[in-house]
Protein backbone atom coordinates (compact mmCIF):
# COMPACT_ATOMS: atom_id res chain seq x y z
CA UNK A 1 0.00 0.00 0.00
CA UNK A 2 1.04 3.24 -0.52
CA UNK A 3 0.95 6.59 1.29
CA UNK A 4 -0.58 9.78 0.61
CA UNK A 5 2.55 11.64 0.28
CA UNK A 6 4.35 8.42 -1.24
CA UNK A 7 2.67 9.56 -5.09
CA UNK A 8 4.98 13.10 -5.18
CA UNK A 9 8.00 10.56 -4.55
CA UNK A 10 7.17 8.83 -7.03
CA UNK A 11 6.95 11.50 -9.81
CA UNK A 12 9.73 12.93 -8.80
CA UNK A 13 11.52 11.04 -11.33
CA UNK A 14 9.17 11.59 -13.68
CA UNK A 15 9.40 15.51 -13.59
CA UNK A 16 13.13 15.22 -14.38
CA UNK A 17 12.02 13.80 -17.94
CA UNK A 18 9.61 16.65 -19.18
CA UNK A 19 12.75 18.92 -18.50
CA UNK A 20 13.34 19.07 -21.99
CA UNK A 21 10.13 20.12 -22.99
CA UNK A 22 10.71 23.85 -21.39
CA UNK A 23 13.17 24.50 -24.08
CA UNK A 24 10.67 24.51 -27.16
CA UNK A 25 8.01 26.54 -28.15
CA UNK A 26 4.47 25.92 -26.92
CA UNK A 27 4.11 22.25 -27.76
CA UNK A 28 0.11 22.55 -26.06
CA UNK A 29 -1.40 26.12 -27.51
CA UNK A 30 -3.90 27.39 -24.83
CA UNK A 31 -6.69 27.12 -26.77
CA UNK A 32 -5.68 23.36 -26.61
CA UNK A 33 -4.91 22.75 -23.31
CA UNK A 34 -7.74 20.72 -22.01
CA UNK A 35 -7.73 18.51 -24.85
CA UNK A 36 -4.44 17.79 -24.59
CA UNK A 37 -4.65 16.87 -20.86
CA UNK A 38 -7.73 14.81 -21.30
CA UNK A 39 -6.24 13.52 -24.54
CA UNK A 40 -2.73 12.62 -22.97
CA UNK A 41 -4.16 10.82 -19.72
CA UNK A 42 -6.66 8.60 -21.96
CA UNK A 43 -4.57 7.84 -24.77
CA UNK A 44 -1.65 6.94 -22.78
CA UNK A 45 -2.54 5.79 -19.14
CA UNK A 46 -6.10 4.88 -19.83
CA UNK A 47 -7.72 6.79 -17.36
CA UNK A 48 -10.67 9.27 -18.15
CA UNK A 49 -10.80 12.94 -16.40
CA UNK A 50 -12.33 16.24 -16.74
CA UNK A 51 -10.25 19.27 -17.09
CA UNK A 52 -11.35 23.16 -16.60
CA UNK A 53 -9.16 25.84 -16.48
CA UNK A 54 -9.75 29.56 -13.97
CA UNK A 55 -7.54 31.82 -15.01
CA UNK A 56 -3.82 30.96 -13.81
CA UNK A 57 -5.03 27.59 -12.44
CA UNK A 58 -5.75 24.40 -14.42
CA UNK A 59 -7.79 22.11 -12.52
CA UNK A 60 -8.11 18.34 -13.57
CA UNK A 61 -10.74 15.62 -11.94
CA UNK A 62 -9.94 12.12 -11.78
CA UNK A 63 -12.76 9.43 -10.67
CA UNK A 64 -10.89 6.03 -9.59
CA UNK A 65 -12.22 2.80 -8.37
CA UNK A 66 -10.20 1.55 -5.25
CA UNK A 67 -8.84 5.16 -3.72
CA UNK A 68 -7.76 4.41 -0.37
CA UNK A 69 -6.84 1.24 2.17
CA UNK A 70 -8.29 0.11 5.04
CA UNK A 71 -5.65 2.53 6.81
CA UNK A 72 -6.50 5.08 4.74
CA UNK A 73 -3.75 5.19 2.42
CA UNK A 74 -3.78 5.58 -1.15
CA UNK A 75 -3.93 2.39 -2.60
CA UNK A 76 -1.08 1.36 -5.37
CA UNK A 77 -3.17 1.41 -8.63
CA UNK A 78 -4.96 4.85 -7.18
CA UNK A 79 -1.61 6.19 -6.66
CA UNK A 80 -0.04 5.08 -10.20
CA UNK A 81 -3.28 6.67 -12.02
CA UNK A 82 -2.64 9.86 -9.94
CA UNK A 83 0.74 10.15 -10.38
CA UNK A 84 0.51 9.75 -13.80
CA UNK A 85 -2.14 12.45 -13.60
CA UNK A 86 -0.04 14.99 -11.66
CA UNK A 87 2.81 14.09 -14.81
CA UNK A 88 0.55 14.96 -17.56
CA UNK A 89 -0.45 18.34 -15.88
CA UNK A 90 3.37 19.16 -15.66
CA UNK A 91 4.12 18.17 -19.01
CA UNK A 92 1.48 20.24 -20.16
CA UNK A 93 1.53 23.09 -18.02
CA UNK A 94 5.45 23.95 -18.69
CA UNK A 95 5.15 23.36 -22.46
CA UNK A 96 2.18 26.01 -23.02
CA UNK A 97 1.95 29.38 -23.98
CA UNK A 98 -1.43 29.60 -21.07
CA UNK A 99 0.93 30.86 -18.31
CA UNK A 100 -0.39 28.93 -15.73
CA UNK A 101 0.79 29.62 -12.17
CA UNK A 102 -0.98 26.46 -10.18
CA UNK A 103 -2.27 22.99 -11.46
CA UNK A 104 -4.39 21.06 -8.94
CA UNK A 105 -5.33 17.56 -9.47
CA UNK A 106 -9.01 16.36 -7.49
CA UNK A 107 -9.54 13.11 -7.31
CA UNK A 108 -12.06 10.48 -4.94
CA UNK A 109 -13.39 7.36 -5.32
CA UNK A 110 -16.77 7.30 -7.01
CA UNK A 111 -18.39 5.15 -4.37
CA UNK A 112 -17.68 7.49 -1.94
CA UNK A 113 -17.54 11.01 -3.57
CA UNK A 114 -17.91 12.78 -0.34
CA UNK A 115 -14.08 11.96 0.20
CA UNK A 116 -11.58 13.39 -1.77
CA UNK A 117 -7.87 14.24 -2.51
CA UNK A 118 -6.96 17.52 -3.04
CA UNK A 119 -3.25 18.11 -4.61
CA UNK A 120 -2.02 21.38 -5.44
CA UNK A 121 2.01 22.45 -7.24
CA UNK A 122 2.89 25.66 -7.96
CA UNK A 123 4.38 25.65 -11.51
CA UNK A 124 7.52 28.23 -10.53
CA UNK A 125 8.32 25.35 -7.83
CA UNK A 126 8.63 22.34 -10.53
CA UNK A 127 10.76 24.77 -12.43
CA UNK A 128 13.06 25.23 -9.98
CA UNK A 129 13.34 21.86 -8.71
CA UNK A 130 14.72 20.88 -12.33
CA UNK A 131 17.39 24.11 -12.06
CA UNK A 132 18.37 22.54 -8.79
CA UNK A 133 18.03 26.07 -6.87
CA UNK A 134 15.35 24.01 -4.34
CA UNK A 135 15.61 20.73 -2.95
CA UNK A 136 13.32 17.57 -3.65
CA UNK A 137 12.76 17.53 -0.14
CA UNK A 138 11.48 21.32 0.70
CA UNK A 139 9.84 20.69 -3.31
CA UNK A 140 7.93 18.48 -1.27
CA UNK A 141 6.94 20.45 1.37
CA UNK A 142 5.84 23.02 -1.19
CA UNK A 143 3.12 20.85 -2.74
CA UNK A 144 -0.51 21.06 -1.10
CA UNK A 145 -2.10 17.59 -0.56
CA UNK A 146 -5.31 17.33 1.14
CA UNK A 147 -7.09 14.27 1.96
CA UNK A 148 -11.19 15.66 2.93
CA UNK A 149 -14.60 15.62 2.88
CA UNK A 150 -16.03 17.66 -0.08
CA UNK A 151 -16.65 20.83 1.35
CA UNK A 152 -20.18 21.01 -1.47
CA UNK A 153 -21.21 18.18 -0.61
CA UNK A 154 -20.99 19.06 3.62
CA UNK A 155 -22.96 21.84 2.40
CA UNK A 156 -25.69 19.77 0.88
CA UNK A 157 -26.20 17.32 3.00
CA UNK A 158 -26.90 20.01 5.91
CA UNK A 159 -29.36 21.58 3.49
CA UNK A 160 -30.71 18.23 2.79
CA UNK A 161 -31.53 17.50 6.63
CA UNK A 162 -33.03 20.52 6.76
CA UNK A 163 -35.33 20.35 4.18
CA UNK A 164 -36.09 16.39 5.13
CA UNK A 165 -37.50 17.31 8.44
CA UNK A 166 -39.46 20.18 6.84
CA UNK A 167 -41.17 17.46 4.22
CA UNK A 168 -40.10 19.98 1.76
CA UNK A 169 -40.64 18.47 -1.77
CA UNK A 170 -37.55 16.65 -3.51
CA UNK A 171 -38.29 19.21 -6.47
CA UNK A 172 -37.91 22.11 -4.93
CA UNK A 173 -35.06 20.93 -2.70
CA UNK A 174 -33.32 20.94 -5.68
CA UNK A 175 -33.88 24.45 -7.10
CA UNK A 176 -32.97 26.18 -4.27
CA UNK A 177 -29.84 24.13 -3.33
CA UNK A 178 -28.77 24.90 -7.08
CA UNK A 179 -29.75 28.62 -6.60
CA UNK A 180 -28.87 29.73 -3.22
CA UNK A 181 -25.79 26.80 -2.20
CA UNK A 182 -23.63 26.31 -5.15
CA UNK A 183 -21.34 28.74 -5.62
CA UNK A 184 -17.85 29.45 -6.78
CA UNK A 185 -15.82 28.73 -3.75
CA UNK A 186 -13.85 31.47 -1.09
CA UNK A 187 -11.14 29.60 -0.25
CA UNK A 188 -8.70 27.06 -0.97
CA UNK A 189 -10.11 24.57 1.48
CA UNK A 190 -13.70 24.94 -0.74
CA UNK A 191 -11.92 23.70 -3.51
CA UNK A 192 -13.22 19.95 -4.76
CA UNK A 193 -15.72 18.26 -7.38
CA UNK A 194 -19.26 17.12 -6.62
CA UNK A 195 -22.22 15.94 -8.86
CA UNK A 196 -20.48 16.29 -12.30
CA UNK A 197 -19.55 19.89 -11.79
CA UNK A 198 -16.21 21.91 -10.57
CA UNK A 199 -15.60 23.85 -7.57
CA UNK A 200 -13.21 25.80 -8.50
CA UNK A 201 -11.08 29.09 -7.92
CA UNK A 202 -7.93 30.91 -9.49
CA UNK A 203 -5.17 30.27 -6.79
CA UNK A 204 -3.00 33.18 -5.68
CA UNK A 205 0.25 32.59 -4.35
CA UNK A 206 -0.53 34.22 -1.04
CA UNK A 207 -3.30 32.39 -0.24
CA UNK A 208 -1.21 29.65 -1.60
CA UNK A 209 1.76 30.30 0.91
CA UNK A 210 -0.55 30.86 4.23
CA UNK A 211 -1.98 27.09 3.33
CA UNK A 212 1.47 25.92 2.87
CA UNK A 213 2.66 27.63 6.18
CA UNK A 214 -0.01 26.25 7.90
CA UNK A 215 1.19 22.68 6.64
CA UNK A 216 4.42 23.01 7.70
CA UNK A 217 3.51 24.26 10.83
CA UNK A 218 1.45 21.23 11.37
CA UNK A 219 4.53 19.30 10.11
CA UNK A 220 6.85 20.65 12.81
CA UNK A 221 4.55 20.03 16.04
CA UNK A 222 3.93 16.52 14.46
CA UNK A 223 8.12 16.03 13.88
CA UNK A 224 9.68 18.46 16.36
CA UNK A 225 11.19 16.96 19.20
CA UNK A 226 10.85 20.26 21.17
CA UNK A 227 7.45 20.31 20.39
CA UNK A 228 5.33 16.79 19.90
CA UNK A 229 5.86 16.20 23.61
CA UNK A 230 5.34 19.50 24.59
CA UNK A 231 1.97 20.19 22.93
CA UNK A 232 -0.53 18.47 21.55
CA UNK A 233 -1.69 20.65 17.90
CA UNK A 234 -5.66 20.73 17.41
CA UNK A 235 -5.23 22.85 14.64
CA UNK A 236 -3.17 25.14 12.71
CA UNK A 237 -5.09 27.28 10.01
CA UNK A 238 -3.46 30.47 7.65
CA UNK A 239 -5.16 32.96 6.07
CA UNK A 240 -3.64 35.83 3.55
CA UNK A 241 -5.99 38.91 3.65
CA UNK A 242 -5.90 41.86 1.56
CA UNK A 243 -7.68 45.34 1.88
CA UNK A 244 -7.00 48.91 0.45
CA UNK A 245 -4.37 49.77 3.06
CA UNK A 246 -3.34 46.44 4.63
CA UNK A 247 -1.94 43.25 3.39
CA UNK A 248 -2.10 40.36 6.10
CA UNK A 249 -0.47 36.97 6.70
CA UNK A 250 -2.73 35.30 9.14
CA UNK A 251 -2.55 32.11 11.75
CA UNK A 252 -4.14 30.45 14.00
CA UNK A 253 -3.27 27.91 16.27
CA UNK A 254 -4.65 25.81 18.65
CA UNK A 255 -2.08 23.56 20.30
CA UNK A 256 -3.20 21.79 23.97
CA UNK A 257 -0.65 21.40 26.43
CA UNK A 258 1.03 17.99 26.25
CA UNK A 259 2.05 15.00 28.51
CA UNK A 260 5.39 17.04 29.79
CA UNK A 261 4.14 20.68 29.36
CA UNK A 262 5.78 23.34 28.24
CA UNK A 263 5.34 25.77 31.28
CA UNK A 264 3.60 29.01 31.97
CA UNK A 265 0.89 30.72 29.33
CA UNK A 266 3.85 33.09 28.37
CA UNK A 267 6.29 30.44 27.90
CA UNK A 268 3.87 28.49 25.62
CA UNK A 269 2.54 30.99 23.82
CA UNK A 270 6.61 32.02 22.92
CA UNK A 271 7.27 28.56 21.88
CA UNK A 272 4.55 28.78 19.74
CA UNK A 273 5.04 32.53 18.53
CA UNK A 274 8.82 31.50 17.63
CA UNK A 275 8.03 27.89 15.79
CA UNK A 276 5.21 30.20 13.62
CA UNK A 277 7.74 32.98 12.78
CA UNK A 278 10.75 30.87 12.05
CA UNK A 279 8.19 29.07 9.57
CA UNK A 280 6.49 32.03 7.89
CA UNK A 281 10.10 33.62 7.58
CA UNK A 282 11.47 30.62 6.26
CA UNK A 283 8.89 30.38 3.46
CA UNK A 284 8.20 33.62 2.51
CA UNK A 285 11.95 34.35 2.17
CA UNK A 286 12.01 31.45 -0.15
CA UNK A 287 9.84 32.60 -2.63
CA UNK A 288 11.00 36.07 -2.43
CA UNK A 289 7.28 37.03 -1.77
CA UNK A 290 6.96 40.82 0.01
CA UNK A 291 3.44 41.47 -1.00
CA UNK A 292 2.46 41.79 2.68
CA UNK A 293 2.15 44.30 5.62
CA UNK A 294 2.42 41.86 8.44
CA UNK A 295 2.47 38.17 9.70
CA UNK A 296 -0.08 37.89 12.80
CA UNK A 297 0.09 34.79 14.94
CA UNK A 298 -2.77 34.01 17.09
CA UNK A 299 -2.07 31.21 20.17
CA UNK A 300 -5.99 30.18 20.25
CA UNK A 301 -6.29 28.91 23.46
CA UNK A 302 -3.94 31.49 25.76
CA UNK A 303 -5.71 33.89 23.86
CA UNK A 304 -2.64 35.85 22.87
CA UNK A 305 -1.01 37.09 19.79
CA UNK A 306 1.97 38.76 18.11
CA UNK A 307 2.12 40.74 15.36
CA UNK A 308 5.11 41.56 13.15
CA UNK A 309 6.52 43.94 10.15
CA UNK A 310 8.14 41.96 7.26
CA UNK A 311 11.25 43.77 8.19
CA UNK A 312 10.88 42.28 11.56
CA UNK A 313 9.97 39.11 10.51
CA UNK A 314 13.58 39.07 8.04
CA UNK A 315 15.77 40.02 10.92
CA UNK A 316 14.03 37.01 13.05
CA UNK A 317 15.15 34.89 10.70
CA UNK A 318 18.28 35.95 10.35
CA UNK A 319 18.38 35.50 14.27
CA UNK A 320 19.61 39.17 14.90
CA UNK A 321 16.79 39.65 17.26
CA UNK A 322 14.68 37.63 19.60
CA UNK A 323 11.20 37.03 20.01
CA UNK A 324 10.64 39.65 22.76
CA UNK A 325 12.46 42.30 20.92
CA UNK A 326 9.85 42.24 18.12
CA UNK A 327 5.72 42.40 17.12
CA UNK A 328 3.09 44.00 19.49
C-alpha cells in the first residue's frame, strides 16, 4: 500500500524527464490545453478525467475505483493513475503558452464522492526543482495535498436534513440548493468536485503560501522533538488577507498542552510565537514574496497574539533579534 505523500516521490523522477520540454516553443497552444490533458491521460494511461481551467489555475478531476486502504492510504493502482495524472499536468503546463501559475489535481473514489484528494504544485516550484536552486525535499513540502470531505457536498447534506425534516418536496429541494448553495468557492479549502460539476477558484500565491505555512507548521509540532511532547496541535489554520491599506499573513493555532508541558501561558505561547515565525520567515523568504504588511500569529487557546513587520519578521530569521524584541 502506498501513502498519501508516497505519489509526489514517485513522480519525482518523472518531472526530471519533461525537463526538456521547457526549451521549445508551446508544444500545447492554450486554446488546446484541455484537450491535450484529457487527450494525454486517456490515450496513454487509460484513465478518463475532466479538465477546466480559472484563469492561472488548471484544474483536472480524476474518478478512480479503489482510492484508499483500510488505513486510509492511497492504494497502489490509485496512486499510479494519480501520479501519472499529476505528470501529464506538468508536461502540459510547462510546455504552453497559457501561463499557468498552479495545477491542482481532485480526485475520490466514485463510491464514496464525499471523500476526496486535493493536490495542489505551484508551476515556478517544478521549475526550480529541475534548475536545482530548491531541494526535492522542501519541493515536497511546497506541494498542497489534502485528503477531505467535499466541502459542497458538507454543504448539501446540511441543506438536505433541513429540508427532510421540513417534508419539503424533492423538487424544490433541488432548485434552491442549485440557486442559493452552489457557488464558486472562497477559499482554498472549498476547492473539490461534486455531482459532475467543478468547484473551482484561481489560486493566488498568497493564499497559496498561508496554506502551505499552515502545513508546515502542522509538520513541525507533528516532527519536532521540542514540540510533539510539549503540545498536543488541534489545529493550525493560515489565512492571507488583503484590503485597500493592509496586506495580512494570518494564523491560527490551537495547540493543547502535552504529557510534559511546556510551562507558563507566556512560555507556551513564545514557543509557539517563535516555531510560527521561524516558519512564515522561512517560506516567505524562499519565494521572495513581500506582497504583505504583516504576519499575525494568534495562540488560540492562551488567547494571545503577536504581530510583526516583514522587516521584523527578516531580521528574526536571520536570528539578529529575539522574540521579545519584536511584534506588538
Amino acid at each position: 500500500m502506498v501513502g498519501i505523500k508516497k505519489v509526489l516521490l514517485l513522480c519525482a523522477i518523472c518531472y526530471i524527464l519533461c525537463a526538456a520540454l521547457t526549451g521549445c516553443g508551446p508544444t500545447y497552444p492554450k486554446k488546446n490545453v484541455k484537450e491535450a490533458v484529457a487527450g494525454i491521460c486517456t490515450q496513454e494511461y487509460g484513465v478518463n478525467v475532466k479538465v477546466e481551467t480559472y484563469d492561472k489555475t488548471m484544474f483536472i478531476y480524476l474518478p478512480l475505483k479503489g482510492l484508499l486502504d483500510y488505513s486510509f492510504n492511497l492504494t497502489r493502482p490509485a496512486s499510479e493513475k494519480i501520479n501519472n495524472v499529476i505528470f501529464t499536468a506538468a508536461r502540459v503546463a510547462l510546455s504552453t503558452d497559457a501561463k499557468f501559475d498552479f495545477y491542482c489535481v481532485i480526485a475520490h473514489d466514485i463510491k464514496m464522492p464525499e471523500l476526496q484528494i486535493v493536490i495542489i504544485k505551484n508551476v515556478e516550484d517544478v521549475r526550480r526543482l529541475f534548475a536545482s536552486d530548491i531541494s526535492r525535499g522542501e519541493y515536497m513540502k511546497r506541494v498542497l495535498i489534502d485528503l477531505r470531505w467535499s466541502p459542497q457536498a458538507k454543504k448539501e447534506q446540511v441543506v438536505k436534513d433541513i429540508f427532510n425534516k421540513m417534508n419539503l418536496d424533492q423538487k424544490w429541494q433541488d432548485q434552491i440548493i442549485s440557486d442559493f448553495f452552489r457557488s464558486e468557492p472562497a477559499a482554498i479549502s472549498d476547492i473539490g468536485y461534486w455531482n459532475d460539476r467543478f468547484y473551482i477558484k484561481d489560486i493566488t500565491l498568497a493564499e497559496f503560501l498561508a496554506e502551505q505555512i499552515a502545513n508546515r507548521i502542522k509538520i513541525e509540532f507533528r516532527e519536532s522533538k521540542d514540540l510533539k511532547d510539549i503540545f498536543l496541535l488541534k489545529s493550525a489554520k493560515g489565512l492571507y488577507a488583503a484590503r485597500k491599506d493592509r496586506r495580512l499573513f494570518r494564523f491560527e493555532i490551537m495547540a493543547e498542552r502535552g504529557a510534559i508541558g511546556a510551562g507558563t501561558t507566556i512560555e507556551n505561547s513564545d514557543k509557539i510565537f517563535e516555531k510560527a515565525l521561524s516558519m512564515a520567515g522561512h517560506v516567505l523568504h524562499g519565494y521572495h514574496f513581500k506582497d504583505y504588511d504583516a504576519v499575525e500569529v494568534f495562540d488560540q487557546r492562551e488567547g494571545r497574539s503577536i504581530e510583526v513587520t516583514p522587516e521584523e519578521l527578516e531580521n528574526f530569521r536571520m536570528k539578529k533579534v529575539k522574540l521579545n524584541e519584536i511584534g506588538k
